[in-house]
PDB file of N, CA and C in Angstrom:
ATOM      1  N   UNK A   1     144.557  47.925 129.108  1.00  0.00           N
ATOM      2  CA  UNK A   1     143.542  48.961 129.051  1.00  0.00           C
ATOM      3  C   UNK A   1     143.882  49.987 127.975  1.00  0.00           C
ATOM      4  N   UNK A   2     142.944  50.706 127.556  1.00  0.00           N
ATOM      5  CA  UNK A   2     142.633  51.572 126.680  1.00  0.00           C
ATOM      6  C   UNK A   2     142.475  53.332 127.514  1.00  0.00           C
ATOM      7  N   UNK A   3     143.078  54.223 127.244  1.00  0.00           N
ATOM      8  CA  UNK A   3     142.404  55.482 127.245  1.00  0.00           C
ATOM      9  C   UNK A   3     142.084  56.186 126.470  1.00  0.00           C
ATOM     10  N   UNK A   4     141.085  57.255 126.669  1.00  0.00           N
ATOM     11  CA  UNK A   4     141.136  58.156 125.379  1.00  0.00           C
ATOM     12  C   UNK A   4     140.832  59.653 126.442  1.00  0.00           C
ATOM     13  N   UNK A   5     141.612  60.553 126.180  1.00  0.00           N
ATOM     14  CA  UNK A   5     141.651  61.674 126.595  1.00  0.00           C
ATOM     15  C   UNK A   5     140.263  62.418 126.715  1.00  0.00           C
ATOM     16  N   UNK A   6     140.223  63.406 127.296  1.00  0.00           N
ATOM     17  CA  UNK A   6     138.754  64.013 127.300  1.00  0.00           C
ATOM     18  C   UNK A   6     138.611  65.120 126.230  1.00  0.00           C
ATOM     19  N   UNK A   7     139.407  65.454 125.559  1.00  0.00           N
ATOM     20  CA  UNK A   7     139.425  65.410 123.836  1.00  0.00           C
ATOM     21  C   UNK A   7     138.201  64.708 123.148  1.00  0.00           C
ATOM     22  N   UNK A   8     138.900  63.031 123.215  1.00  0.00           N
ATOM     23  CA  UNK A   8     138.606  62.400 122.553  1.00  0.00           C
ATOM     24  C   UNK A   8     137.276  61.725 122.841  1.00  0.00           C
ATOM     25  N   UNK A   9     136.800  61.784 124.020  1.00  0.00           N
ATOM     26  CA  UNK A   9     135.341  61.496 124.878  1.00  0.00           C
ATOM     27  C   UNK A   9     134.311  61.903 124.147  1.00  0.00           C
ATOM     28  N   UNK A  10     135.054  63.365 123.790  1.00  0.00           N
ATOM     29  CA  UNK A  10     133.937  64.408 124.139  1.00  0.00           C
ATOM     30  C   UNK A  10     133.887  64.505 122.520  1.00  0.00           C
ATOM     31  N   UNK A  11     134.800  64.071 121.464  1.00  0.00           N
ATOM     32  CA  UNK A  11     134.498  64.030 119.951  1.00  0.00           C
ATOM     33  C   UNK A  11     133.377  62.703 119.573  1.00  0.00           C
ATOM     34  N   UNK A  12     133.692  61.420 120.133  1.00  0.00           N
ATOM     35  CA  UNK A  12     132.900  60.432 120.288  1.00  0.00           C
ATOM     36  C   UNK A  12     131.368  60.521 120.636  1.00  0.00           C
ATOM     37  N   UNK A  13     131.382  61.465 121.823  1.00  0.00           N
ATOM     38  CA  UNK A  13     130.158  61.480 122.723  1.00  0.00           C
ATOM     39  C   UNK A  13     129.013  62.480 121.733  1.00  0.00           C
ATOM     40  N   UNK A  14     129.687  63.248 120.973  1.00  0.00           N
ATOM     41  CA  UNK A  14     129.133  64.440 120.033  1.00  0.00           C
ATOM     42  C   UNK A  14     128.760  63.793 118.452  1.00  0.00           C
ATOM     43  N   UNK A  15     129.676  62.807 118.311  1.00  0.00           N
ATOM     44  CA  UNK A  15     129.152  61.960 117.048  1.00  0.00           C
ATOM     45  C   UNK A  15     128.123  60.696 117.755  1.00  0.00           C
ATOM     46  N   UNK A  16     128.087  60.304 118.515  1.00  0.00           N
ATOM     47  CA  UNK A  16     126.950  59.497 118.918  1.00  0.00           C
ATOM     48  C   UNK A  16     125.617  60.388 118.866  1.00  0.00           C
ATOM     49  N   UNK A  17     125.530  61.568 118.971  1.00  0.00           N
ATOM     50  CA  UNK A  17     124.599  62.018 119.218  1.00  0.00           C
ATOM     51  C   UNK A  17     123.796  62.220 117.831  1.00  0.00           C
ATOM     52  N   UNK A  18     124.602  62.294 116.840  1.00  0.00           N
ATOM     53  CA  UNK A  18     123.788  62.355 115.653  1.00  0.00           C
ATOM     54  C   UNK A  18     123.806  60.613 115.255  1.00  0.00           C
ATOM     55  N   UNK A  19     123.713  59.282 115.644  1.00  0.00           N
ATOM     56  CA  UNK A  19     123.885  57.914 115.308  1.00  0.00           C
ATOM     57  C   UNK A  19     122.817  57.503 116.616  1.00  0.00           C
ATOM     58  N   UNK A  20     121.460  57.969 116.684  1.00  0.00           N
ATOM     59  CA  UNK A  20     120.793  57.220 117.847  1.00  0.00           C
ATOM     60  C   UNK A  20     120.538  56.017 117.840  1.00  0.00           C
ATOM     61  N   UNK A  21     121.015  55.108 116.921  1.00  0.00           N
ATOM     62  CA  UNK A  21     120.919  53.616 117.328  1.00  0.00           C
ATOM     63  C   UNK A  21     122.317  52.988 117.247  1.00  0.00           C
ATOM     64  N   UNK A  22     123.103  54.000 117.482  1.00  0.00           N
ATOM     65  CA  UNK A  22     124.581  53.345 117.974  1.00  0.00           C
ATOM     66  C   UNK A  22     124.679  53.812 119.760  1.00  0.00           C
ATOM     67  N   UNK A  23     125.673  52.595 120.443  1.00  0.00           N
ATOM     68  CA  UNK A  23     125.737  53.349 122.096  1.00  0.00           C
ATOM     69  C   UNK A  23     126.901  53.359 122.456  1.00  0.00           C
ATOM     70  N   UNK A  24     127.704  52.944 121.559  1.00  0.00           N
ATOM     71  CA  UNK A  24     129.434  52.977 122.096  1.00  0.00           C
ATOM     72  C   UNK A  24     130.110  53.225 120.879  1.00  0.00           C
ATOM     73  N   UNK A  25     131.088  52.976 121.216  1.00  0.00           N
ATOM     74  CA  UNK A  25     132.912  52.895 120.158  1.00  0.00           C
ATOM     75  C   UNK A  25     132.887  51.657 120.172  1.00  0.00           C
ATOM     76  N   UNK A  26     133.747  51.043 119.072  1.00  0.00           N
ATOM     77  CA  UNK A  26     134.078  49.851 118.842  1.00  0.00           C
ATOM     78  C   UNK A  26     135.911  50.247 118.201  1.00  0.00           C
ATOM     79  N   UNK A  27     136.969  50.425 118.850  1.00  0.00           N
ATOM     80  CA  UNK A  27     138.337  50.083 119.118  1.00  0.00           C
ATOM     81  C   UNK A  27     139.006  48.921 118.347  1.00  0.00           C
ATOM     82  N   UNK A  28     139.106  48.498 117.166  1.00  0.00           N
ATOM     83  CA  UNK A  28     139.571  47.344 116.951  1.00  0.00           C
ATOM     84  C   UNK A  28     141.505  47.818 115.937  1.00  0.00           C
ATOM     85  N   UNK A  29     141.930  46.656 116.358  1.00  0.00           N
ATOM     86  CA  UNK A  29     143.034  46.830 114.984  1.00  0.00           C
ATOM     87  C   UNK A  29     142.834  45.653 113.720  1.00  0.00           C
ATOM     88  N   UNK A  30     142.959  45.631 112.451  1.00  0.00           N
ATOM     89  CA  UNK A  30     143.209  44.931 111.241  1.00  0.00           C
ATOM     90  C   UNK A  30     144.163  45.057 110.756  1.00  0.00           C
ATOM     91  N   UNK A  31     144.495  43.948 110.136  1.00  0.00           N
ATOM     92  CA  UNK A  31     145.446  44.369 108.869  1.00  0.00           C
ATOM     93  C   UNK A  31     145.020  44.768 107.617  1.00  0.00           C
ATOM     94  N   UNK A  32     146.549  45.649 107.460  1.00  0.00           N
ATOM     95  CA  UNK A  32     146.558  46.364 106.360  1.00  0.00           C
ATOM     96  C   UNK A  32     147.231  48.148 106.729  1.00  0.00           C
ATOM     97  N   UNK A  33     147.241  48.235 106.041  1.00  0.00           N
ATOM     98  CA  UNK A  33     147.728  49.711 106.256  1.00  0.00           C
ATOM     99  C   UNK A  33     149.467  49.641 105.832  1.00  0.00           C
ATOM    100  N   UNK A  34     149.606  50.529 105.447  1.00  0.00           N
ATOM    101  CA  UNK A  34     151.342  49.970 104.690  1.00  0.00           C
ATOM    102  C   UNK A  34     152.307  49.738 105.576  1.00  0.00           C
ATOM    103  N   UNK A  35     151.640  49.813 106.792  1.00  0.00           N
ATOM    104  CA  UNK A  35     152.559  48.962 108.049  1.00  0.00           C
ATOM    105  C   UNK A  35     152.386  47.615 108.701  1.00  0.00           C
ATOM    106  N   UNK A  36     151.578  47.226 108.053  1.00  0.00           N
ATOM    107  CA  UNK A  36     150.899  46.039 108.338  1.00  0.00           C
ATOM    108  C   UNK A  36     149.737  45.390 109.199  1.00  0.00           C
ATOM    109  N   UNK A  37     149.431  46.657 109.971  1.00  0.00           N
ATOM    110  CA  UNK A  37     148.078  46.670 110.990  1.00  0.00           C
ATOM    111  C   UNK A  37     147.512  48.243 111.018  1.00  0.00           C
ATOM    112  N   UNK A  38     146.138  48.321 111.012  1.00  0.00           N
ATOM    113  CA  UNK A  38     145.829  49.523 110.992  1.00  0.00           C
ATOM    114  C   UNK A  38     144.835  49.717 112.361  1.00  0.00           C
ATOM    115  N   UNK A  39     144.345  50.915 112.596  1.00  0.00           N
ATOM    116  CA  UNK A  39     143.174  51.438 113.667  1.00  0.00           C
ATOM    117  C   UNK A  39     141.895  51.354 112.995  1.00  0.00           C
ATOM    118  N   UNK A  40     141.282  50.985 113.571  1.00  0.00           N
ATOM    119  CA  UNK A  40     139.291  50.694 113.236  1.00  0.00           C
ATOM    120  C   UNK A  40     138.324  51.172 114.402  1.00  0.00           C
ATOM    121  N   UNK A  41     137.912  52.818 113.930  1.00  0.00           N
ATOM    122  CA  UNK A  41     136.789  53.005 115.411  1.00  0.00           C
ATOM    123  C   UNK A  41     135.665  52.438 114.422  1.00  0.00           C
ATOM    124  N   UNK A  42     134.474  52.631 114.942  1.00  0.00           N
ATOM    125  CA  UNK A  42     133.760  52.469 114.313  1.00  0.00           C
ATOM    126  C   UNK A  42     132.719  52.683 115.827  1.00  0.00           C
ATOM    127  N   UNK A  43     131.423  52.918 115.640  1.00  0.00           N
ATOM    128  CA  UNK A  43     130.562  52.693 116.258  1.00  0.00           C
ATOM    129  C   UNK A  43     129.542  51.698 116.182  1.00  0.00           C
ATOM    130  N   UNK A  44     129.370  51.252 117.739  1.00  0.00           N
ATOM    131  CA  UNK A  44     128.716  50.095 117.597  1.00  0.00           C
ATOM    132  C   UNK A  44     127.131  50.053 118.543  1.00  0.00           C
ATOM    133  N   UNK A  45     126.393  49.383 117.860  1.00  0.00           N
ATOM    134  CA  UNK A  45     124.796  49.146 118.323  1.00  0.00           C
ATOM    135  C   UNK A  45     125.112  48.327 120.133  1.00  0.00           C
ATOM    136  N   UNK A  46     126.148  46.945 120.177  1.00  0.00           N
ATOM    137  CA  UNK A  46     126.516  46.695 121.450  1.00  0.00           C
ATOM    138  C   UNK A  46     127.414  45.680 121.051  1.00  0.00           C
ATOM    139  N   UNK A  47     128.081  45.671 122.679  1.00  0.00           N
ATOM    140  CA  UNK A  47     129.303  44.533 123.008  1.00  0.00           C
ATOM    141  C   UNK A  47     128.828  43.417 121.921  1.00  0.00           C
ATOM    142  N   UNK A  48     130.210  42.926 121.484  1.00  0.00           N
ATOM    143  CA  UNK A  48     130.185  40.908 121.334  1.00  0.00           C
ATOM    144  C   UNK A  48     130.226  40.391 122.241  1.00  0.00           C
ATOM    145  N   UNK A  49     130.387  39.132 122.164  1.00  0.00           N
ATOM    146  CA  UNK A  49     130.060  38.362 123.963  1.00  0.00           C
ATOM    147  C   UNK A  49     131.485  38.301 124.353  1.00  0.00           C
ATOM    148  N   UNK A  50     133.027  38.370 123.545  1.00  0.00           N
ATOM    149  CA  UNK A  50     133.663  38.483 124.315  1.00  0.00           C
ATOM    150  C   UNK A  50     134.270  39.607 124.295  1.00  0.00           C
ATOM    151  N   UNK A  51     133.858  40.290 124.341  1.00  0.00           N
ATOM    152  CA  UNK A  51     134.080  42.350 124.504  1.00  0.00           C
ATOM    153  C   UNK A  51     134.977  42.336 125.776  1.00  0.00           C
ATOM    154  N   UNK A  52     135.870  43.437 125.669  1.00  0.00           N
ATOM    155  CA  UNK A  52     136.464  44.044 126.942  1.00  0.00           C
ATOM    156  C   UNK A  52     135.358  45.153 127.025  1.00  0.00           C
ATOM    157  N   UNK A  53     134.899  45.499 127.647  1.00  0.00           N
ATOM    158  CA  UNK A  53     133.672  46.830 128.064  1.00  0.00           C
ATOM    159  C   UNK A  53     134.516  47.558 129.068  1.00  0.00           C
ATOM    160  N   UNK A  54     134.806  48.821 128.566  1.00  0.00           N
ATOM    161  CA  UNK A  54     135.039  49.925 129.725  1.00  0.00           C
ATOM    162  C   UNK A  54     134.168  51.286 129.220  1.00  0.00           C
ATOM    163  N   UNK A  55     134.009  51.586 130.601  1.00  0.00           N
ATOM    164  CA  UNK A  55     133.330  52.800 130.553  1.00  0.00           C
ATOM    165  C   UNK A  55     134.351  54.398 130.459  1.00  0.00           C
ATOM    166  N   UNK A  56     134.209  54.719 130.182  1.00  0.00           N
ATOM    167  CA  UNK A  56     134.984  56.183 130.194  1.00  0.00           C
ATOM    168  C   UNK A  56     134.213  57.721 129.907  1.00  0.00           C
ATOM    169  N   UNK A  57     133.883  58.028 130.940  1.00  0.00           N
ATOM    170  CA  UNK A  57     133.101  58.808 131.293  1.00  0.00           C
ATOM    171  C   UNK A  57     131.642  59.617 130.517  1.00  0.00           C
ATOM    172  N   UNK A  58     130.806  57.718 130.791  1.00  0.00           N
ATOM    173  CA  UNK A  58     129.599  57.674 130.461  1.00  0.00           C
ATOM    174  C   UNK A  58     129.579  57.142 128.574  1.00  0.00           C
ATOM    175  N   UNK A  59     130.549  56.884 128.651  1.00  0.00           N
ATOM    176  CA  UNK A  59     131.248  56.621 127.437  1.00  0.00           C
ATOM    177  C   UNK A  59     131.387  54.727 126.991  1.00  0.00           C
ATOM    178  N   UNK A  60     130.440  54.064 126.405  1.00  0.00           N
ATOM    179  CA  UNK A  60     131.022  52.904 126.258  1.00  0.00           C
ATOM    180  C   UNK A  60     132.064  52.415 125.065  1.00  0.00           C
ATOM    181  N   UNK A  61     133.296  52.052 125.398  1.00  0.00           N
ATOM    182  CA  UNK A  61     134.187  51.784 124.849  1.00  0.00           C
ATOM    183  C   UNK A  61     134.125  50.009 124.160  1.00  0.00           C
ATOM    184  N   UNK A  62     134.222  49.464 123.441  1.00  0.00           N
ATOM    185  CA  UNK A  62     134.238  47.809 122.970  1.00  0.00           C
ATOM    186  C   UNK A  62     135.191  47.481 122.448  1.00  0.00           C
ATOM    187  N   UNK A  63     135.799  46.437 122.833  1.00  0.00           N
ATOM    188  CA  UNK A  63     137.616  45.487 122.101  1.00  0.00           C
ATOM    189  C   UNK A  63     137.645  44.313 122.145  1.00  0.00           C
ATOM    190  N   UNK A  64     137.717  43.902 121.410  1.00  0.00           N
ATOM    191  CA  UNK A  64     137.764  42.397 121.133  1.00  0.00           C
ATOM    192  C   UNK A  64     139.117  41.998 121.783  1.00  0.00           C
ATOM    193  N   UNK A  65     138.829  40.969 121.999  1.00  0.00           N
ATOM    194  CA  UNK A  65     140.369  40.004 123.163  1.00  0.00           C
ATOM    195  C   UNK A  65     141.535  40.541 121.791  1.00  0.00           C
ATOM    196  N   UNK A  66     141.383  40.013 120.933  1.00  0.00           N
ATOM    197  CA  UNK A  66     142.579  40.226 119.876  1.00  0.00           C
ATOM    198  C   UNK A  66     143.692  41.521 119.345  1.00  0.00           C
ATOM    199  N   UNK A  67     142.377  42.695 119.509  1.00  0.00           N
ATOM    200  CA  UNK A  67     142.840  43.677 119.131  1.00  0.00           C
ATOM    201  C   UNK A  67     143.408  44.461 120.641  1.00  0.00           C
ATOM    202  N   UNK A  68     142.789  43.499 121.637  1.00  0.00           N
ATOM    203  CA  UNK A  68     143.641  44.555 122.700  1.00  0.00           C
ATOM    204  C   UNK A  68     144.580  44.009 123.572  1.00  0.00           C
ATOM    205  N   UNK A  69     145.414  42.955 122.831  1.00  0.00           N
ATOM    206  CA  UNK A  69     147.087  42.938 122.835  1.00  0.00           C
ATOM    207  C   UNK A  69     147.583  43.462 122.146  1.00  0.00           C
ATOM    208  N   UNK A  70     147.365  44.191 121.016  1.00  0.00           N
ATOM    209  CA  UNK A  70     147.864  44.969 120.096  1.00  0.00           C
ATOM    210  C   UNK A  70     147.661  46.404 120.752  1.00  0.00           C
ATOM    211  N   UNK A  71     146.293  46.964 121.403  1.00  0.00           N
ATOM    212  CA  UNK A  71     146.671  48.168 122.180  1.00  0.00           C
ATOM    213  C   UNK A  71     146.273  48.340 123.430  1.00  0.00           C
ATOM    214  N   UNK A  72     146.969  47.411 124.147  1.00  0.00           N
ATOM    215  CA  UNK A  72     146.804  47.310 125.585  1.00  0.00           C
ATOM    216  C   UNK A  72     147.791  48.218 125.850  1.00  0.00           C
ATOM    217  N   UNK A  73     147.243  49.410 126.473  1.00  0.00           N
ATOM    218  CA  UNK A  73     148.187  50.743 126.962  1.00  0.00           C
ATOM    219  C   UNK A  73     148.001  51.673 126.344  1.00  0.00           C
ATOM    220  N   UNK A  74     147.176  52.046 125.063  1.00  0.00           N
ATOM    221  CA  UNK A  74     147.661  52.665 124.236  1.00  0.00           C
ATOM    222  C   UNK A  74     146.552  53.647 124.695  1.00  0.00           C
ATOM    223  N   UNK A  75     146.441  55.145 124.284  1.00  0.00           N
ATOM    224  CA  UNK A  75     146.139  56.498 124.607  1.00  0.00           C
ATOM    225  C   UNK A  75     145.554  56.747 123.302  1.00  0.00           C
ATOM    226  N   UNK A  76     144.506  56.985 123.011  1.00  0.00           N
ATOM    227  CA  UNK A  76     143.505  57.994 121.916  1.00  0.00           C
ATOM    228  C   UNK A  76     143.346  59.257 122.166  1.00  0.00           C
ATOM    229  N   UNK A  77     143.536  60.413 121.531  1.00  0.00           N
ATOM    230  CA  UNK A  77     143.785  61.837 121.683  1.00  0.00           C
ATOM    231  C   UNK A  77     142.844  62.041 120.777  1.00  0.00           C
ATOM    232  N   UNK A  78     142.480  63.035 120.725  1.00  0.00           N
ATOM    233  CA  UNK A  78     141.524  63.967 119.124  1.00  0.00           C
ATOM    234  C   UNK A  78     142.373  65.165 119.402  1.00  0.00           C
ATOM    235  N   UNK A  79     142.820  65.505 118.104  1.00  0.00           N
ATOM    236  CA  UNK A  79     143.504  66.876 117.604  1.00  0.00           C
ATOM    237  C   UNK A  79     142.477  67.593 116.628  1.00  0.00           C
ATOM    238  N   UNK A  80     142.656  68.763 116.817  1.00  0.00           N
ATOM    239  CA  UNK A  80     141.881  69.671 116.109  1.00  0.00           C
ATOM    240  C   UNK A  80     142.664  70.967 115.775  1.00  0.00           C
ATOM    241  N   UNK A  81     143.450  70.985 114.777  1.00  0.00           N
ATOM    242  CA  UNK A  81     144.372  71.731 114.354  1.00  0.00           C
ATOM    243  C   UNK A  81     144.726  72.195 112.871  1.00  0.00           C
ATOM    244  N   UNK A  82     145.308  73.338 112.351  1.00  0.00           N
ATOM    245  CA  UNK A  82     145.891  73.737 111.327  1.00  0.00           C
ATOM    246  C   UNK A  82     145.821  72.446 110.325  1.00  0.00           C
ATOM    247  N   UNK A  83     146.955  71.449 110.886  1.00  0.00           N
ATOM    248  CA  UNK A  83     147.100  70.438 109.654  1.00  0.00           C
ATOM    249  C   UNK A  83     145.568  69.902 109.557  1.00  0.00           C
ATOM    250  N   UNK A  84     144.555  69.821 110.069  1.00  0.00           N
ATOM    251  CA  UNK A  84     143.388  69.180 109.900  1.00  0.00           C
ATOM    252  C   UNK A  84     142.985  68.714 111.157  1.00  0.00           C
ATOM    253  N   UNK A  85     142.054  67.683 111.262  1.00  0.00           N
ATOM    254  CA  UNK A  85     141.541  67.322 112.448  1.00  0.00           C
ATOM    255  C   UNK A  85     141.762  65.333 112.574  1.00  0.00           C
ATOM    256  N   UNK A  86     141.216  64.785 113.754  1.00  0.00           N
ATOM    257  CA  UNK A  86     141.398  63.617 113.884  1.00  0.00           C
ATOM    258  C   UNK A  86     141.664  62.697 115.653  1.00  0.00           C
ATOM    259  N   UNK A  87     141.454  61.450 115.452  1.00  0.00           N
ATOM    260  CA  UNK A  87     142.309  61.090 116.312  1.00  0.00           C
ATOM    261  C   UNK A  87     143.651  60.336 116.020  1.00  0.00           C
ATOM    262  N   UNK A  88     144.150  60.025 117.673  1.00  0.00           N
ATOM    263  CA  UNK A  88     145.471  60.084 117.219  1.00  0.00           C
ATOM    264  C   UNK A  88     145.613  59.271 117.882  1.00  0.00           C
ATOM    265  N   UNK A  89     146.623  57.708 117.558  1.00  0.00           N
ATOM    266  CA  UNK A  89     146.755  56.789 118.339  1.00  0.00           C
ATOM    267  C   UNK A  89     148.102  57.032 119.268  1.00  0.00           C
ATOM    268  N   UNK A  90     148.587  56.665 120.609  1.00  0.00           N
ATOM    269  CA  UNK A  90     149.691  56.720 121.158  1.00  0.00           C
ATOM    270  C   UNK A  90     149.823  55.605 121.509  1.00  0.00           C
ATOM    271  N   UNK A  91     150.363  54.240 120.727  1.00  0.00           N
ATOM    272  CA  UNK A  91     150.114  53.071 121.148  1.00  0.00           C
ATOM    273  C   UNK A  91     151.816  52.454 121.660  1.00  0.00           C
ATOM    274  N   UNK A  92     152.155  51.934 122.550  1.00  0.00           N
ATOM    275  CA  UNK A  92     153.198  51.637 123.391  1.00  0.00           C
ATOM    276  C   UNK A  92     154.107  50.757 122.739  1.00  0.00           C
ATOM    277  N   UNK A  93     152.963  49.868 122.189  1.00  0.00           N
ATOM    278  CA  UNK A  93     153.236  48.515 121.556  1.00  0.00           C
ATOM    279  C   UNK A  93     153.919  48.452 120.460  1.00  0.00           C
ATOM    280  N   UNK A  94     153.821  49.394 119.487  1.00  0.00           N
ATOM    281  CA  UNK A  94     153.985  50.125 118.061  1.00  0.00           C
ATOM    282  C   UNK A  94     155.407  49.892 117.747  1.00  0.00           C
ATOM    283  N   UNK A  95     156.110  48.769 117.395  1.00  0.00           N
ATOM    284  CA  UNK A  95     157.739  49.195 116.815  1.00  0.00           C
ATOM    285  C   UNK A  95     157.788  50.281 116.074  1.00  0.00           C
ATOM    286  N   UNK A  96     157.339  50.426 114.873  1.00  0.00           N
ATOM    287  CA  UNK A  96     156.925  51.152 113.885  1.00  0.00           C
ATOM    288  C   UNK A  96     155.753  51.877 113.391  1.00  0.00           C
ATOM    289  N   UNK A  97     155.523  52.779 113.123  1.00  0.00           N
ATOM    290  CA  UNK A  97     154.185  53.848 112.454  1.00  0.00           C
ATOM    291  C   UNK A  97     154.906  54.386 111.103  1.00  0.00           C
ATOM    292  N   UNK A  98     153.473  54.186 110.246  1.00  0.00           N
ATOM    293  CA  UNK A  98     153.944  55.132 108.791  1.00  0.00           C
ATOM    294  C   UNK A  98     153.655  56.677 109.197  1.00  0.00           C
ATOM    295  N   UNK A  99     153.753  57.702 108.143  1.00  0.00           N
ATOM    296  CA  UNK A  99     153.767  59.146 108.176  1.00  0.00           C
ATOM    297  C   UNK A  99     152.816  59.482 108.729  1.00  0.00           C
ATOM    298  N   UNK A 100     151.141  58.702 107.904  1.00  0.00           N
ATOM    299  CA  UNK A 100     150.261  59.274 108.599  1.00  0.00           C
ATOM    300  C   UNK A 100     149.911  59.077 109.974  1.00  0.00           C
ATOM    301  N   UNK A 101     150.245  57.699 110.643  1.00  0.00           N
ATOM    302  CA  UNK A 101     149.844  57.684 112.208  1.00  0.00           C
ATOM    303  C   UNK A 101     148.772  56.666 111.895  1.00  0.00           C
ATOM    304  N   UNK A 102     147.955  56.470 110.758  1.00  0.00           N
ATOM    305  CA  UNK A 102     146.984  55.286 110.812  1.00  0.00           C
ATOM    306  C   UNK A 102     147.309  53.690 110.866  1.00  0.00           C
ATOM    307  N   UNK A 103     148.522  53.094 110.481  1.00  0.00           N
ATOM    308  CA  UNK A 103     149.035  52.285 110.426  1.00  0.00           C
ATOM    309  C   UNK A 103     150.201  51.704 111.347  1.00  0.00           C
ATOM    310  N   UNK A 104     150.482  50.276 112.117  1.00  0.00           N
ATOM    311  CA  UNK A 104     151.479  50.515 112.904  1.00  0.00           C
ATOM    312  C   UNK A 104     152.240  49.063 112.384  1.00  0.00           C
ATOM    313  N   UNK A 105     153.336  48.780 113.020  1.00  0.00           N
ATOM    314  CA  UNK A 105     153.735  47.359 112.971  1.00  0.00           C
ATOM    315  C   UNK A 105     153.764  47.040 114.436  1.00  0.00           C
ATOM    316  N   UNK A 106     153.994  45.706 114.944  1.00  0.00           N
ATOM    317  CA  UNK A 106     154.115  45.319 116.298  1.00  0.00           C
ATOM    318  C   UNK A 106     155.405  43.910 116.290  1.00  0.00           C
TER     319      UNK A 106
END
């Protein structure tokens, strides 16, 4: 499973609102990133057919089987601070992260 703080709900739930033909998050990891896998939100119109679907408070979340052994456990935060703004992955799985936090190894 996936969480994302009520931070991070409530940054999602506020950018959907200007995207009315998007209805969820879409959660994925790729490669690339100078660690060798990176984070991908993106918003999505709906599930693929083999979607993990969770709800989080009124919130639809989407993960493909693949990307969520890579962050099965992992915690999404939104910071809003001095250094700038963002979310923030806390992923369990992670041997390694570069400086910025966008990139991990496993």
């Amino acid at each position: 499973m996936i969480t994302l703080t009520p931070d991070a709900i409530a940054k999602v739930k506020s950018i959907l609102t200007e995207h009315k033909d998007e209805t969820g998050l879409r959660i994925a990891v790729v490669g690339g990133g100078c660690s060798g896998f990176q984070y991908q939100m993106t918003l999505d119109k709906e599930p693929r057919e083999d979607d993990k679907i969770m709800d989080m408070e009124g919130l639809k979340v989407f993960v493909d089987p693949q990307s969520l052994v890579y962050l099965n456990g992992t915690k999404v935060d939104y910071v809003d601070g001095l250094n700038g703004s963002g979310f923030k992955f806390d992923n369990p799985n992670a041997k390694a992260s570069c400086g910025c936090g966008d990139s991990f190894e496993c």
